[in-house]
Protein backbone atom coordinates (compact mmCIF):
# COMPACT_ATOMS: atom_id res chain seq x y z
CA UNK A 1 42.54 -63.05 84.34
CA UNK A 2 41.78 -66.38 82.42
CA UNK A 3 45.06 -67.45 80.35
CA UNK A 4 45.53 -66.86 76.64
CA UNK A 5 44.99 -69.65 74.12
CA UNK A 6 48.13 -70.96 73.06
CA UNK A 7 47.85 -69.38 69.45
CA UNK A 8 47.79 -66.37 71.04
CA UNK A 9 50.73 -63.84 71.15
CA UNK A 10 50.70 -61.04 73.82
CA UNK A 11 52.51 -57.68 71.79
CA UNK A 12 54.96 -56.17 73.86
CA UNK A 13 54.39 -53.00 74.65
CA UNK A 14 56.98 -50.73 73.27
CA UNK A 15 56.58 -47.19 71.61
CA UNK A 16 58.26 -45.97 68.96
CA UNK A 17 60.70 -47.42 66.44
CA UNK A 18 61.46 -50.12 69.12
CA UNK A 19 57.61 -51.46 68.64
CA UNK A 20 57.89 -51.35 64.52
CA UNK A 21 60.68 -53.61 65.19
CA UNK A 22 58.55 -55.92 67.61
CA UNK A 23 56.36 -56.43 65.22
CA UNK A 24 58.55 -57.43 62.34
CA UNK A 25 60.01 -60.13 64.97
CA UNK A 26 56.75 -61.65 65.39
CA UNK A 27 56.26 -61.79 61.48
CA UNK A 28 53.27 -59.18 61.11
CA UNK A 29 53.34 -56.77 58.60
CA UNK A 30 51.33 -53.40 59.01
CA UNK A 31 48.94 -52.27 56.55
CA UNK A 32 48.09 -48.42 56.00
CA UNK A 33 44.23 -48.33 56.46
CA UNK A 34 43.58 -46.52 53.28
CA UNK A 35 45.29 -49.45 51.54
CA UNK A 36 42.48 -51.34 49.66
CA UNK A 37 42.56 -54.83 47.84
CA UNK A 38 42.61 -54.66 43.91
CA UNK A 39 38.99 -56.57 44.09
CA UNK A 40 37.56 -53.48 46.19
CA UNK A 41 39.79 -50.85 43.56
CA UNK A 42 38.44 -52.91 40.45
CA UNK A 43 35.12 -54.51 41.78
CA UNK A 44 33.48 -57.31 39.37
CA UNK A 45 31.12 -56.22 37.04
CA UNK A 46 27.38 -57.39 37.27
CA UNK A 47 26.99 -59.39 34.08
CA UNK A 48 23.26 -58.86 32.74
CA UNK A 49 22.08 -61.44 30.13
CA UNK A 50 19.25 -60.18 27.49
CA UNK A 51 17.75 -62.84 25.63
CA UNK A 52 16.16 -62.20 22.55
CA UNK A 53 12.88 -63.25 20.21
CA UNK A 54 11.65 -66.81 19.96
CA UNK A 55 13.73 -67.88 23.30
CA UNK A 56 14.04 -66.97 27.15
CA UNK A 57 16.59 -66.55 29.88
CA UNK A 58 17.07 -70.77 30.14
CA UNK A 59 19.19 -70.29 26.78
CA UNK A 60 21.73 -68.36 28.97
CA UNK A 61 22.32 -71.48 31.79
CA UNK A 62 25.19 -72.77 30.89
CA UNK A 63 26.69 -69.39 30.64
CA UNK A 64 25.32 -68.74 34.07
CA UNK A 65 27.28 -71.15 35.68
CA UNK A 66 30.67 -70.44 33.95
CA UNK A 67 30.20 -66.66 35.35
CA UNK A 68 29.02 -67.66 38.43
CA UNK A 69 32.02 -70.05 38.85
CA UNK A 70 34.24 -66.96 38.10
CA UNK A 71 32.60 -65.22 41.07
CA UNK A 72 30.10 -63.07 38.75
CA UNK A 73 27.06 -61.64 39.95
CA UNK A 74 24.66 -62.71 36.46
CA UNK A 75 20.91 -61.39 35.76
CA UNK A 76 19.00 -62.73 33.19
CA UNK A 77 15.72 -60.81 33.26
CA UNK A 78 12.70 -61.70 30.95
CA UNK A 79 12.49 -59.32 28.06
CA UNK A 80 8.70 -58.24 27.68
CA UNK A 81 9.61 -58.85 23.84
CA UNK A 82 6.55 -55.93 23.09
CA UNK A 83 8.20 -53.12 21.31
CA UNK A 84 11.97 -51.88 21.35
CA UNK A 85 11.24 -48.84 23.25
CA UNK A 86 9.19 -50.69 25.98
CA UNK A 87 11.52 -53.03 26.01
CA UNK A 88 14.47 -51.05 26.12
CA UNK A 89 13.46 -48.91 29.11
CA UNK A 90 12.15 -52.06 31.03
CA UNK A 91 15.82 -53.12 30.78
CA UNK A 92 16.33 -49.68 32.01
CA UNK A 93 14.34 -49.60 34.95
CA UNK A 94 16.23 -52.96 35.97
CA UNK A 95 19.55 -51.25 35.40
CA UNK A 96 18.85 -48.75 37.55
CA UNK A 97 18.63 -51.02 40.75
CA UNK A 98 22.23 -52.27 39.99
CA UNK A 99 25.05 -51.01 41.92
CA UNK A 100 28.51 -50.43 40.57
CA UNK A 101 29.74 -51.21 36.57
CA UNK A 102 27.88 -53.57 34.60
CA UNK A 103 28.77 -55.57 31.49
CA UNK A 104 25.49 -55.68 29.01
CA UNK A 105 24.98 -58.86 26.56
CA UNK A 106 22.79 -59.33 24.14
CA UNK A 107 21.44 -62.30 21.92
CA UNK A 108 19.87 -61.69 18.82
CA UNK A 109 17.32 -58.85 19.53
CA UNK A 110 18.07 -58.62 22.52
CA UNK A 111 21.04 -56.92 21.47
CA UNK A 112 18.49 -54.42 20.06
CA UNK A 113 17.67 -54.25 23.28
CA UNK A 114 20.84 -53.52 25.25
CA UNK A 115 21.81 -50.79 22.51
CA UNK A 116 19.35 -48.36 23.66
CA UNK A 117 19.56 -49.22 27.29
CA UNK A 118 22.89 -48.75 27.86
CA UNK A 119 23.15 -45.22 26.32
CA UNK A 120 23.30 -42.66 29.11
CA UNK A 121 24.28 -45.25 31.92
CA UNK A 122 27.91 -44.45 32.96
CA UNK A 123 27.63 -48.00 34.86
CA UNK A 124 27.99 -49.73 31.17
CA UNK A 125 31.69 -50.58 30.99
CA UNK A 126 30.70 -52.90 28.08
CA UNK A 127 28.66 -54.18 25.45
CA UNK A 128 28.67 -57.79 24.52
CA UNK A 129 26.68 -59.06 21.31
CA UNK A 130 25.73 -62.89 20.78
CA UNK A 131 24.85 -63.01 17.34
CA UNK A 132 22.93 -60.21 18.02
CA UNK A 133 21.44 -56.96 16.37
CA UNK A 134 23.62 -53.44 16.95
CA UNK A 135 21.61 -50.75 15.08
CA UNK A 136 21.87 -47.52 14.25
CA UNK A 137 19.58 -44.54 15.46
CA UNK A 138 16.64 -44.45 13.24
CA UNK A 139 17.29 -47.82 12.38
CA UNK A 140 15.26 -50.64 12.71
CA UNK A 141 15.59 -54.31 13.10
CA UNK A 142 14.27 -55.35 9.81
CA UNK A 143 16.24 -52.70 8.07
CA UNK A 144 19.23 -53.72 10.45
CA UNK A 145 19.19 -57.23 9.04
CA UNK A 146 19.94 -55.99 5.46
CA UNK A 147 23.01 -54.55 6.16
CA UNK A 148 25.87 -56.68 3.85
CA UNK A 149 23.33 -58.16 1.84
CA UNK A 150 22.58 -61.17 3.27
CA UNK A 151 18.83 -62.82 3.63
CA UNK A 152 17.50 -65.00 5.57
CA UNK A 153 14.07 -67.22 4.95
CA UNK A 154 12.83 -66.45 8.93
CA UNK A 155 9.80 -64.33 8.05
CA UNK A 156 8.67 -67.14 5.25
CA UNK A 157 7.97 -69.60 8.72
CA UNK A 158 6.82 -67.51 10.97
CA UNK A 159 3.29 -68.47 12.64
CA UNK A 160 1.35 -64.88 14.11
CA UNK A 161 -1.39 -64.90 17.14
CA UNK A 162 -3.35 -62.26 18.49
CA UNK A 163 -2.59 -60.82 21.85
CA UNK A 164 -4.94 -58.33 24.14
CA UNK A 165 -4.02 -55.06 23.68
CA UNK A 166 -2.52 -55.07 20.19
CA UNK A 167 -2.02 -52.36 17.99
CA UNK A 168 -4.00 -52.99 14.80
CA UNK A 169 -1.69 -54.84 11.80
CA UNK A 170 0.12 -55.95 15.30
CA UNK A 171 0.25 -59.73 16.44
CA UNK A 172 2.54 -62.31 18.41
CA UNK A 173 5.39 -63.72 16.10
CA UNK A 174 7.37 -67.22 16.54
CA UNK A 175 8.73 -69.74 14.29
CA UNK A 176 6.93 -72.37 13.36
CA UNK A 177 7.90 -75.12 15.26
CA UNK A 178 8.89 -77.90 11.96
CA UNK A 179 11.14 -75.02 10.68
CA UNK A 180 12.83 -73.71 14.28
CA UNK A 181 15.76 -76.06 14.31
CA UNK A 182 16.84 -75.23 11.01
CA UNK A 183 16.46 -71.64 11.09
CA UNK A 184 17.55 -71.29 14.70
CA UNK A 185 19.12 -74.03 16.44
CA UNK A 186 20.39 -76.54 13.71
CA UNK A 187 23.76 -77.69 15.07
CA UNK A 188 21.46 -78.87 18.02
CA UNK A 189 19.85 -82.31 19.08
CA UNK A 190 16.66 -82.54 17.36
CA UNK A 191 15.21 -83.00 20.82
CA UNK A 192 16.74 -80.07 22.52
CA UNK A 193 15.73 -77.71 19.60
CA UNK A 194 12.53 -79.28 19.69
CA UNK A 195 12.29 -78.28 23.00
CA UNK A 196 13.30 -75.01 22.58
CA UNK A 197 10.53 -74.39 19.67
CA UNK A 198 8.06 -75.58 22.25
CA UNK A 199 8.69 -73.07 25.22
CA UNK A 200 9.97 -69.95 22.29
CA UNK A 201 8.83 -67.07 23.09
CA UNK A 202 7.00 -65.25 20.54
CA UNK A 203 7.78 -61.43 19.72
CA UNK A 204 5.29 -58.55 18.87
CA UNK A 205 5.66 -57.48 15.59
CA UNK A 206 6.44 -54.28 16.73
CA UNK A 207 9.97 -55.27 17.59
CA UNK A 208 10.86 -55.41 14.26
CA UNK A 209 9.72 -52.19 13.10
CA UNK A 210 10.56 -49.27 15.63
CA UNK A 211 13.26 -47.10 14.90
CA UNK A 212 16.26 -47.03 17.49
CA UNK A 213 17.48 -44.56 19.61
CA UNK A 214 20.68 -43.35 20.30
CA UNK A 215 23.43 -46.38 20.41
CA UNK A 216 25.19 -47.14 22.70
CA UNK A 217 28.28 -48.72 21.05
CA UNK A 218 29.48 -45.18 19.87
CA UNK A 219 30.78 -44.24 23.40
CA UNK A 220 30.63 -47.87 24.98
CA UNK A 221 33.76 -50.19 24.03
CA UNK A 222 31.96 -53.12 22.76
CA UNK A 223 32.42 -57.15 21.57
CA UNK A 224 30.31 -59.04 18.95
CA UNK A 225 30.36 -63.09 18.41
CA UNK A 226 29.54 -63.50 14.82
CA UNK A 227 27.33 -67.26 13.74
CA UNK A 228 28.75 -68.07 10.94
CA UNK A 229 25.93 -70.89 10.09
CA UNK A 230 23.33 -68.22 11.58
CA UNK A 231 20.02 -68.77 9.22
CA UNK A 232 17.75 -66.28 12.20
CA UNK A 233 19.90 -62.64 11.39
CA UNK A 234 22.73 -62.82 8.11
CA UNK A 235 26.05 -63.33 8.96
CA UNK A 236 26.87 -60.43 6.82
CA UNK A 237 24.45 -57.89 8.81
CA UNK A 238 26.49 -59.69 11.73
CA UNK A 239 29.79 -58.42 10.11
CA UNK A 240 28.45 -55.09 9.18
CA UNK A 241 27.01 -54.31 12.74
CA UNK A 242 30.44 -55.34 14.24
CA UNK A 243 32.24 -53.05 11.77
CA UNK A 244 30.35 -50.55 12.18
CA UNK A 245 30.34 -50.26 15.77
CA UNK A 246 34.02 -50.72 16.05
CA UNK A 247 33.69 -53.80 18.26
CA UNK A 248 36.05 -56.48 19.46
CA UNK A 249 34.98 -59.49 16.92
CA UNK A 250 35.56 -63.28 16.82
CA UNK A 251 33.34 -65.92 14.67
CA UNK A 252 32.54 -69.20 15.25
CA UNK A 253 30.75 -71.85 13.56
CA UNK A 254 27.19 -72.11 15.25
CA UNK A 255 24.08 -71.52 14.60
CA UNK A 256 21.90 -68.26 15.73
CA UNK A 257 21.92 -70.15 19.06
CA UNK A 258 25.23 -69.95 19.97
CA UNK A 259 24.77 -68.99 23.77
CA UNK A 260 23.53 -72.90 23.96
CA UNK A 261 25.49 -74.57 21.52
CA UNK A 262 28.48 -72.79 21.91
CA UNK A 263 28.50 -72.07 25.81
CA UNK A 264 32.24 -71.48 26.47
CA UNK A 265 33.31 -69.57 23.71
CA UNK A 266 29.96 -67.24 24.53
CA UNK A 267 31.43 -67.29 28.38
CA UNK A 268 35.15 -66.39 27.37
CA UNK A 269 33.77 -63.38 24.98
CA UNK A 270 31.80 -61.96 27.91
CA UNK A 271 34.87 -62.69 30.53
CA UNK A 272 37.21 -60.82 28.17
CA UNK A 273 34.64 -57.70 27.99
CA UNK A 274 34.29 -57.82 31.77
CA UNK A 275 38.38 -57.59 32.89
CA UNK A 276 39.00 -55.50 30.00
């Protein structure tokens, strides 16, 4: 029989209380096999990032990287940015191939977005809003960013294209480009933001004007960043849809884009949701 590496220590064999005590003279500790680490009791959420209108997943990257440092599993699927319920059960469909609990964040409509999708889905442990619309059922977007009385000058610059398959009245929506780093990104470099108004995603029309379903921030403990210099949706909607849907809120001073100009206090408001 070949020999034993050196680091290797033959157990004696002993029964009974005399082997517990063998073991404890070697310095090995016995572990009851239902025992389980508090990683496998309390498994990491899978963080799913919903970007809104007029932007795409890229705004999330340095967000990405600070979760993924942490040891999060992060998504950050395209929304089809057609209509909110389209939208909302595409984000669905992608839930659905997740396993175990998921924290849900949202930026700007996106947050639309993640309201509807996450009602029903006892996988949602949390909601996370970046600046980001909450509404009500039967409320829409536009009437969603009334709430508090604030205004905002975003539908006086926006430019409209046709796309196949449009409803009639229906048409693509982005900002124009000379007015998207002051409505959207202004406490950016002029060249990011210009950047940013170059690769925007436009939004059908549609997305502003569908009624919501059911929310999911009435059963679903939920946290809201609030822009304070946000010129895209009113601070004061921002408030309101906090308020109103009893969630966890801190403010900042950024701009609708917050996500990229503002990446670590975006990160610690989703890290809080997620070990809460």
């Amino acid at each position: 029989m070949p020999a034993l590496p050196s680091t290797t220590r033959r157990l004696p064999r002993i029964a009974g209380p005399a082997a517990l005590a063998a073991l404890l003279a070697l310095g090995l500790t016995l572990t009851p096999a239902s025992a389980a680490s508090p990683e496998a009791k309390h498994p990491k959420p899978t963080i799913v990032l919903e970007h809104g209108a007029f932007a795409d997943a890229s705004g999330w990257n340095d967000v990405i990287h600070t979760l993924q440092r942490r040891g999060y599993t992060v998504y950050a699927p395209a929304n089809p940015l057609r209509s909110l319920t389209g939208d909302t059960e595409y984000l669905k469909s992608f839930l659905a191939t997740i396993s175990g609990p998921v924290v849900l964040v949202g930026h700007s409509y996106g947050g639309a977005v993640i309201t509807g999708a996450a009602t029903g889905n006892p996988a949602v442990k949390a909601l996370v809003y970046i600046a980001a619309y909450a509404p009500d059922q039967g409320e829409s977007v536009g009437q969603a960013t009334a709430l508090g009385g604030g205004s905002t000058e975003l539908l006086q610059h926006i430019v409209a294209r046709p796309f196949p398959g449009a409803a009639t009245g229906d048409a693509d929506a982005s900002i124009d480009p000379a007015y998207f780093r002051q409505l959207f990104a202004q406490d950016l470099p002029a060249a990011q933001a210009a950047q940013m108004a170059a690769a925007q995603r436009p939004a059908a029309f549609a997305t502003l004007a569908q009624p919501a379903g059911a929310p999911g921030w009435k059963t679903i403990p939920s946290w809201y960043l609030v822009a304070r210099n946000d010129h895209t949706i009113p601070p004061a909607a921002e408030r309101a849809m906090a308020k109103r849907a009893g969630a966890r809120t801190v403010e900042i001073n950024s701009s609708h884009a917050a996500m990229v100009s503002h990446p670590r206090a975006v990160s610690d408001l989703i890290l809080n949701a997620a070990t809460n």
